[in-house]
PDB file of N, CA and C in Angstrom:
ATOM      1  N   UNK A   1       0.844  -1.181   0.000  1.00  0.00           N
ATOM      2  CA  UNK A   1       0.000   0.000   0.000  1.00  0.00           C
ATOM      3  C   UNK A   1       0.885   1.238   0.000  1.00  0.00           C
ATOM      4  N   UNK A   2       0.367   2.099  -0.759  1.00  0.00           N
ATOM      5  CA  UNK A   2       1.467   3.444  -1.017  1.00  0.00           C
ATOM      6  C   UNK A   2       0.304   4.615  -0.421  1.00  0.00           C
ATOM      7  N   UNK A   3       0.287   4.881   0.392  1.00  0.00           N
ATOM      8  CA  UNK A   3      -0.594   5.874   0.773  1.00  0.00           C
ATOM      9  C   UNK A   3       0.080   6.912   1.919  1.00  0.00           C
ATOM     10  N   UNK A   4       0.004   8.239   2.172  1.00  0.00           N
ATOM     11  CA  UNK A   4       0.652   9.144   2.589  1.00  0.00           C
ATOM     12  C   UNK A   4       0.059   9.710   4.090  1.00  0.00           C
ATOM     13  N   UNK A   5      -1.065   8.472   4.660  1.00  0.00           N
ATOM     14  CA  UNK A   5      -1.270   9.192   5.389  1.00  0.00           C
ATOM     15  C   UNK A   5      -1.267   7.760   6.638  1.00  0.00           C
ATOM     16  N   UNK A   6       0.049   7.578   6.794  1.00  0.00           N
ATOM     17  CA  UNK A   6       0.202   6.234   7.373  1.00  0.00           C
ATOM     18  C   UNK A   6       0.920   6.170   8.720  1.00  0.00           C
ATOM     19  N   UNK A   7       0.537   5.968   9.864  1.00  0.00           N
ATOM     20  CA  UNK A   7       1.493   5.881  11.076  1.00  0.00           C
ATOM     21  C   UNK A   7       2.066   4.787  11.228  1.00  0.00           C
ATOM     22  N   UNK A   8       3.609   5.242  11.451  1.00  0.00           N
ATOM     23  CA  UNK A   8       4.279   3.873  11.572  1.00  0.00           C
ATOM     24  C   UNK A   8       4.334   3.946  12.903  1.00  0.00           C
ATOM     25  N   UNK A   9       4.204   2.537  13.364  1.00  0.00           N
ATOM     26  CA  UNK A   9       4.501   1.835  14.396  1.00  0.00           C
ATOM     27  C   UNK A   9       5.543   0.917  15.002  1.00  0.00           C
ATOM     28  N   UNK A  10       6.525   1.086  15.271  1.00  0.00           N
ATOM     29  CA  UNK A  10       8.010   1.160  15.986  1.00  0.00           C
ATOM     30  C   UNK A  10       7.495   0.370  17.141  1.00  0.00           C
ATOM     31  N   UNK A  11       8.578  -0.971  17.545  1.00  0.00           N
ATOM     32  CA  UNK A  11       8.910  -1.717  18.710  1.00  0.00           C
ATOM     33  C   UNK A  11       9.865  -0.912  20.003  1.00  0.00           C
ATOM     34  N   UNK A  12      10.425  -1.115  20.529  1.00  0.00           N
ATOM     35  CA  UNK A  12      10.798  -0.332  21.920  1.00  0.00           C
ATOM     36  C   UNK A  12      12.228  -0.274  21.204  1.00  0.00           C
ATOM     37  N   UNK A  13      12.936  -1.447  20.482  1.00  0.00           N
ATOM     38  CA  UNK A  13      14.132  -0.596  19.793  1.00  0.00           C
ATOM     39  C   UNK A  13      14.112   0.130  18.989  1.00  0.00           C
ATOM     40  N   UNK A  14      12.973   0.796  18.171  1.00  0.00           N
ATOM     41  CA  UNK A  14      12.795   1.688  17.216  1.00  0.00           C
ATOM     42  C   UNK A  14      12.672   0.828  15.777  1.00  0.00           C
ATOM     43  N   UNK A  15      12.484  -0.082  15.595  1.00  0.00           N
ATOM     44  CA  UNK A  15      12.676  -0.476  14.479  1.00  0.00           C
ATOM     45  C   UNK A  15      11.182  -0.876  14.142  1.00  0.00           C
ATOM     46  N   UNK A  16      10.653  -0.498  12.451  1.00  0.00           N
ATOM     47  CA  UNK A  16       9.473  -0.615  12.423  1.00  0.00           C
ATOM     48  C   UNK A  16       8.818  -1.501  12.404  1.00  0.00           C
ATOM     49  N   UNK A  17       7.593  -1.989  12.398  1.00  0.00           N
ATOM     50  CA  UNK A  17       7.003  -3.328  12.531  1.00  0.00           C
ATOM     51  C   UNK A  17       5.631  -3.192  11.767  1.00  0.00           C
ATOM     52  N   UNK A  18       4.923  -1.937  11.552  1.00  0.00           N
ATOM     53  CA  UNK A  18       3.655  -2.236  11.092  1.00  0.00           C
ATOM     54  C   UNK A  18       3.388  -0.762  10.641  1.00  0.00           C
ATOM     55  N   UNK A  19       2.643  -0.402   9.756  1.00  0.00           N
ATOM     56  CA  UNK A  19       2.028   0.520   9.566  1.00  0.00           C
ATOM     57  C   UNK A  19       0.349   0.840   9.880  1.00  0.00           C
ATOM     58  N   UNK A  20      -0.007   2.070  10.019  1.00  0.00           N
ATOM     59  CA  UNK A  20      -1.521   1.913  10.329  1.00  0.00           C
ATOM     60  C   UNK A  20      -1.885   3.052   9.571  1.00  0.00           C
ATOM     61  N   UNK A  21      -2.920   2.952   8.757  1.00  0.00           N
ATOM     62  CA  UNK A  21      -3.821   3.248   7.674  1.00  0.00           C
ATOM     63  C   UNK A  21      -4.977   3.856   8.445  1.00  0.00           C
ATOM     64  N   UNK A  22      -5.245   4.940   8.912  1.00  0.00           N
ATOM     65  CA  UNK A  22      -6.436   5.290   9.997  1.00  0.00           C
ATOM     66  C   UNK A  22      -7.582   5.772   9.043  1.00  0.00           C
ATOM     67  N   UNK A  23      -7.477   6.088   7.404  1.00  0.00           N
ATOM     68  CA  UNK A  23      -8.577   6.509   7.006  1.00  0.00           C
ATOM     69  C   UNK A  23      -9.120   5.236   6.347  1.00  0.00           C
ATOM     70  N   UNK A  24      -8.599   4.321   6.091  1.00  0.00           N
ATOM     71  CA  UNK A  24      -8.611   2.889   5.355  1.00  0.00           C
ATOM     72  C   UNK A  24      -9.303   1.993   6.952  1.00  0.00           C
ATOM     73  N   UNK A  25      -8.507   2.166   7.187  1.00  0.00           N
ATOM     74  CA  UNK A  25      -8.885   1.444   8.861  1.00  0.00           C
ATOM     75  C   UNK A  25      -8.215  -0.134   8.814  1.00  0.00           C
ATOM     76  N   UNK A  26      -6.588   0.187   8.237  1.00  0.00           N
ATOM     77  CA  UNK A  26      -6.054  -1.035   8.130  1.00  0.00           C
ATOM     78  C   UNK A  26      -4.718  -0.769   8.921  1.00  0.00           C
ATOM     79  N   UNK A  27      -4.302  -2.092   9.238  1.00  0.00           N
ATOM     80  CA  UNK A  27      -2.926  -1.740  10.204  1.00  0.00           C
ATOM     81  C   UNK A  27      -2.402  -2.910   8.823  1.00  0.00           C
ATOM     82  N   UNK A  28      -1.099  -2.435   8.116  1.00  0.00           N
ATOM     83  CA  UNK A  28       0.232  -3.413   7.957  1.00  0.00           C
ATOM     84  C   UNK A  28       1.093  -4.086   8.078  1.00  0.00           C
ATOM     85  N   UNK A  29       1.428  -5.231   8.191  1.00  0.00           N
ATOM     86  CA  UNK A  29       2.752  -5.955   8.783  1.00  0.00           C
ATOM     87  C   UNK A  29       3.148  -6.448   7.823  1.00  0.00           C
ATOM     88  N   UNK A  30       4.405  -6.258   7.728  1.00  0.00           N
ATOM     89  CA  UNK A  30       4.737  -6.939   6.635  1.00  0.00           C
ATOM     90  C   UNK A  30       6.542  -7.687   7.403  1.00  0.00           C
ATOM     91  N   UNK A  31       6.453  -8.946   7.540  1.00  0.00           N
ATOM     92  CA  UNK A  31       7.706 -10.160   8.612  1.00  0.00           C
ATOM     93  C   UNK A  31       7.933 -10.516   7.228  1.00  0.00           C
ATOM     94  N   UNK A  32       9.552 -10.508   7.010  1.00  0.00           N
ATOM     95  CA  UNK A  32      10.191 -11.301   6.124  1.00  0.00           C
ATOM     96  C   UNK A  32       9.456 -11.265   4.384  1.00  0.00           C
ATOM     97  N   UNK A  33       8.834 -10.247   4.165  1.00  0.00           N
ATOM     98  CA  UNK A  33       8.320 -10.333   3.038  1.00  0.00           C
ATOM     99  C   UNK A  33       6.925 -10.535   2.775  1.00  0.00           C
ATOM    100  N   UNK A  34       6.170 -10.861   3.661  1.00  0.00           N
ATOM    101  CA  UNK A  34       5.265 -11.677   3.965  1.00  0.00           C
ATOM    102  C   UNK A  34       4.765 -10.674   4.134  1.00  0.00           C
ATOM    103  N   UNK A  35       2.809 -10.100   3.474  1.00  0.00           N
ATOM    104  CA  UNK A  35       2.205  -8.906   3.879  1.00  0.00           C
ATOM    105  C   UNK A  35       0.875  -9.290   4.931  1.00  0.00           C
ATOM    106  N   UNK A  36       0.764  -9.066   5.570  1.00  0.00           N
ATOM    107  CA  UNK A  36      -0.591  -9.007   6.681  1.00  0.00           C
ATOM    108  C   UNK A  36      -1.271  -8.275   6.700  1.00  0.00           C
ATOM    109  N   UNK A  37      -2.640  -8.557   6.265  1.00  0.00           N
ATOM    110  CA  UNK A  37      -3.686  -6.575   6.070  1.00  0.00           C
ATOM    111  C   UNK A  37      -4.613  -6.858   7.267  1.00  0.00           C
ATOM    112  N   UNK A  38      -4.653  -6.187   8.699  1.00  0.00           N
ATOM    113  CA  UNK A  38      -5.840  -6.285   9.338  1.00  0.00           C
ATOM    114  C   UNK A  38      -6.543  -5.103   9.265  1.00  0.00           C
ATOM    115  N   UNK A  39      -8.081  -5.272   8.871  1.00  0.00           N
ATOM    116  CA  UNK A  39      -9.436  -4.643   8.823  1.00  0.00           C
ATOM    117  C   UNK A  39      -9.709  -4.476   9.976  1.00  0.00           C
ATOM    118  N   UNK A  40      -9.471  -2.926  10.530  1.00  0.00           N
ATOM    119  CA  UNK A  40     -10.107  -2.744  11.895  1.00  0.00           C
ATOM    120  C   UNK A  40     -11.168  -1.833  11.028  1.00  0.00           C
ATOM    121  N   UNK A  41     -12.475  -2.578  11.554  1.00  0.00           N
ATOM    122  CA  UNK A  41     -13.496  -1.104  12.049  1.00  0.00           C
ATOM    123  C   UNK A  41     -13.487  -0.082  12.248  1.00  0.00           C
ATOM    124  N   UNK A  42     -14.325   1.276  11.588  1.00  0.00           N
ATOM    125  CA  UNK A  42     -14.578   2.350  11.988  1.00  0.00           C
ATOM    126  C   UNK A  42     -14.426   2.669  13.842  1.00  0.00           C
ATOM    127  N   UNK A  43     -14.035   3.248  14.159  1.00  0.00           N
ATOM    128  CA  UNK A  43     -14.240   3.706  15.540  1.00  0.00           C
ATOM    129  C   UNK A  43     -13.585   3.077  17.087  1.00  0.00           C
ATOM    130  N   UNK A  44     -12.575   1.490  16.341  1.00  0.00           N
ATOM    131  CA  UNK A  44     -12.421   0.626  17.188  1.00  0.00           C
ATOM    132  C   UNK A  44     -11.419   1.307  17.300  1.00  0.00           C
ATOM    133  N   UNK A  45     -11.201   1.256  19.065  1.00  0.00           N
ATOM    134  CA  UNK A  45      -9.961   1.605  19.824  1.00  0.00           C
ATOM    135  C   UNK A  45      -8.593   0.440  19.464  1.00  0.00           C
ATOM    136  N   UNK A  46      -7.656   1.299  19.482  1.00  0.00           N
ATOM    137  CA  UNK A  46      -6.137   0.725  19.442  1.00  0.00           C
ATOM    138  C   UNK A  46      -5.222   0.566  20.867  1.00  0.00           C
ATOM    139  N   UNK A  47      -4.949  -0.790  21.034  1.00  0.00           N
ATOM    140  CA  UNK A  47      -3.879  -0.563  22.025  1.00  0.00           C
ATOM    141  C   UNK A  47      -2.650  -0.975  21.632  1.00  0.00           C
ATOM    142  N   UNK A  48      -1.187  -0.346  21.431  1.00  0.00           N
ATOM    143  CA  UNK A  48      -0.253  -0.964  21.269  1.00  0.00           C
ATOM    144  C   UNK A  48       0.568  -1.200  22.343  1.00  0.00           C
ATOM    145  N   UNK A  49       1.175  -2.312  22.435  1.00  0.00           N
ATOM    146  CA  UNK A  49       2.225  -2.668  23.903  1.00  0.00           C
ATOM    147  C   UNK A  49       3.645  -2.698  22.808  1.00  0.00           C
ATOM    148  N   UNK A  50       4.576  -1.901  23.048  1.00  0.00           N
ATOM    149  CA  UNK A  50       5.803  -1.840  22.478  1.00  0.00           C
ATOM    150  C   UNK A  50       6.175  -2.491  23.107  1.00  0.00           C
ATOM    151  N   UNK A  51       6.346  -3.413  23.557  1.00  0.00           N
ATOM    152  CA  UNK A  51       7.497  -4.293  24.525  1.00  0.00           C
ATOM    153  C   UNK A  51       8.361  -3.857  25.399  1.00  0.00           C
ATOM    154  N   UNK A  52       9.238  -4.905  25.692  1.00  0.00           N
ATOM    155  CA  UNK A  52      10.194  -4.434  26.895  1.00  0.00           C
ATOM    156  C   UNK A  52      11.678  -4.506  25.792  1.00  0.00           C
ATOM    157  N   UNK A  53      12.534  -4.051  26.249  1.00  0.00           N
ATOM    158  CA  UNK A  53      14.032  -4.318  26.091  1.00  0.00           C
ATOM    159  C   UNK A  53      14.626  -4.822  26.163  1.00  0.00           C
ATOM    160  N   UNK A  54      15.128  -6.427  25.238  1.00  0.00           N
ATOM    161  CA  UNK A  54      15.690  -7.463  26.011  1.00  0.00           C
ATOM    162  C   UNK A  54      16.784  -6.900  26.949  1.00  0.00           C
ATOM    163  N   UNK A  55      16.848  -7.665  28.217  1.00  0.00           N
ATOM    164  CA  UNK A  55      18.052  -8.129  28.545  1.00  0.00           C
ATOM    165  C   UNK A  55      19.431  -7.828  28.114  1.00  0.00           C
ATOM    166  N   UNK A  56      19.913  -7.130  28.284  1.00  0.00           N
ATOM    167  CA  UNK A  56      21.821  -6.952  28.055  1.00  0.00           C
ATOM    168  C   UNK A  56      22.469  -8.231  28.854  1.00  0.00           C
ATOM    169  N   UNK A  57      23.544  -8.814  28.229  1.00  0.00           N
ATOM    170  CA  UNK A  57      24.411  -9.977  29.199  1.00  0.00           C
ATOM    171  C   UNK A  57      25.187  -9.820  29.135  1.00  0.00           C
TER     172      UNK A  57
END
């Protein structure tokens, strides 16, 4: 999807993971090449959990 009005969505190291489409009402993932389209609903709330930070050893 090429569209300009897209929030990316970043894991806790900054690196991106998904895009979200808020007038479409689609979030993007796209792992290893592989594209994922989820259809959220008009009006449905978003929660994202960025994770934690692995571990340093």
């Amino acid at each position: 999807m090429i569209k300009t009005n897209a929030v990316e969505i970043r894991n806790i190291m900054g690196r991106l993971v998904a895009k979200w489409y808020p007038e479409e009402g689609v979030i993007e993932i796209i792992i290893k090449g592989c594209r994922l389209q989820l259809i959220i609903p008009p009006r449905t709330q978003i929660r994202i959990n960025r994770g934690e930070a692995p571990a340093k050893k």
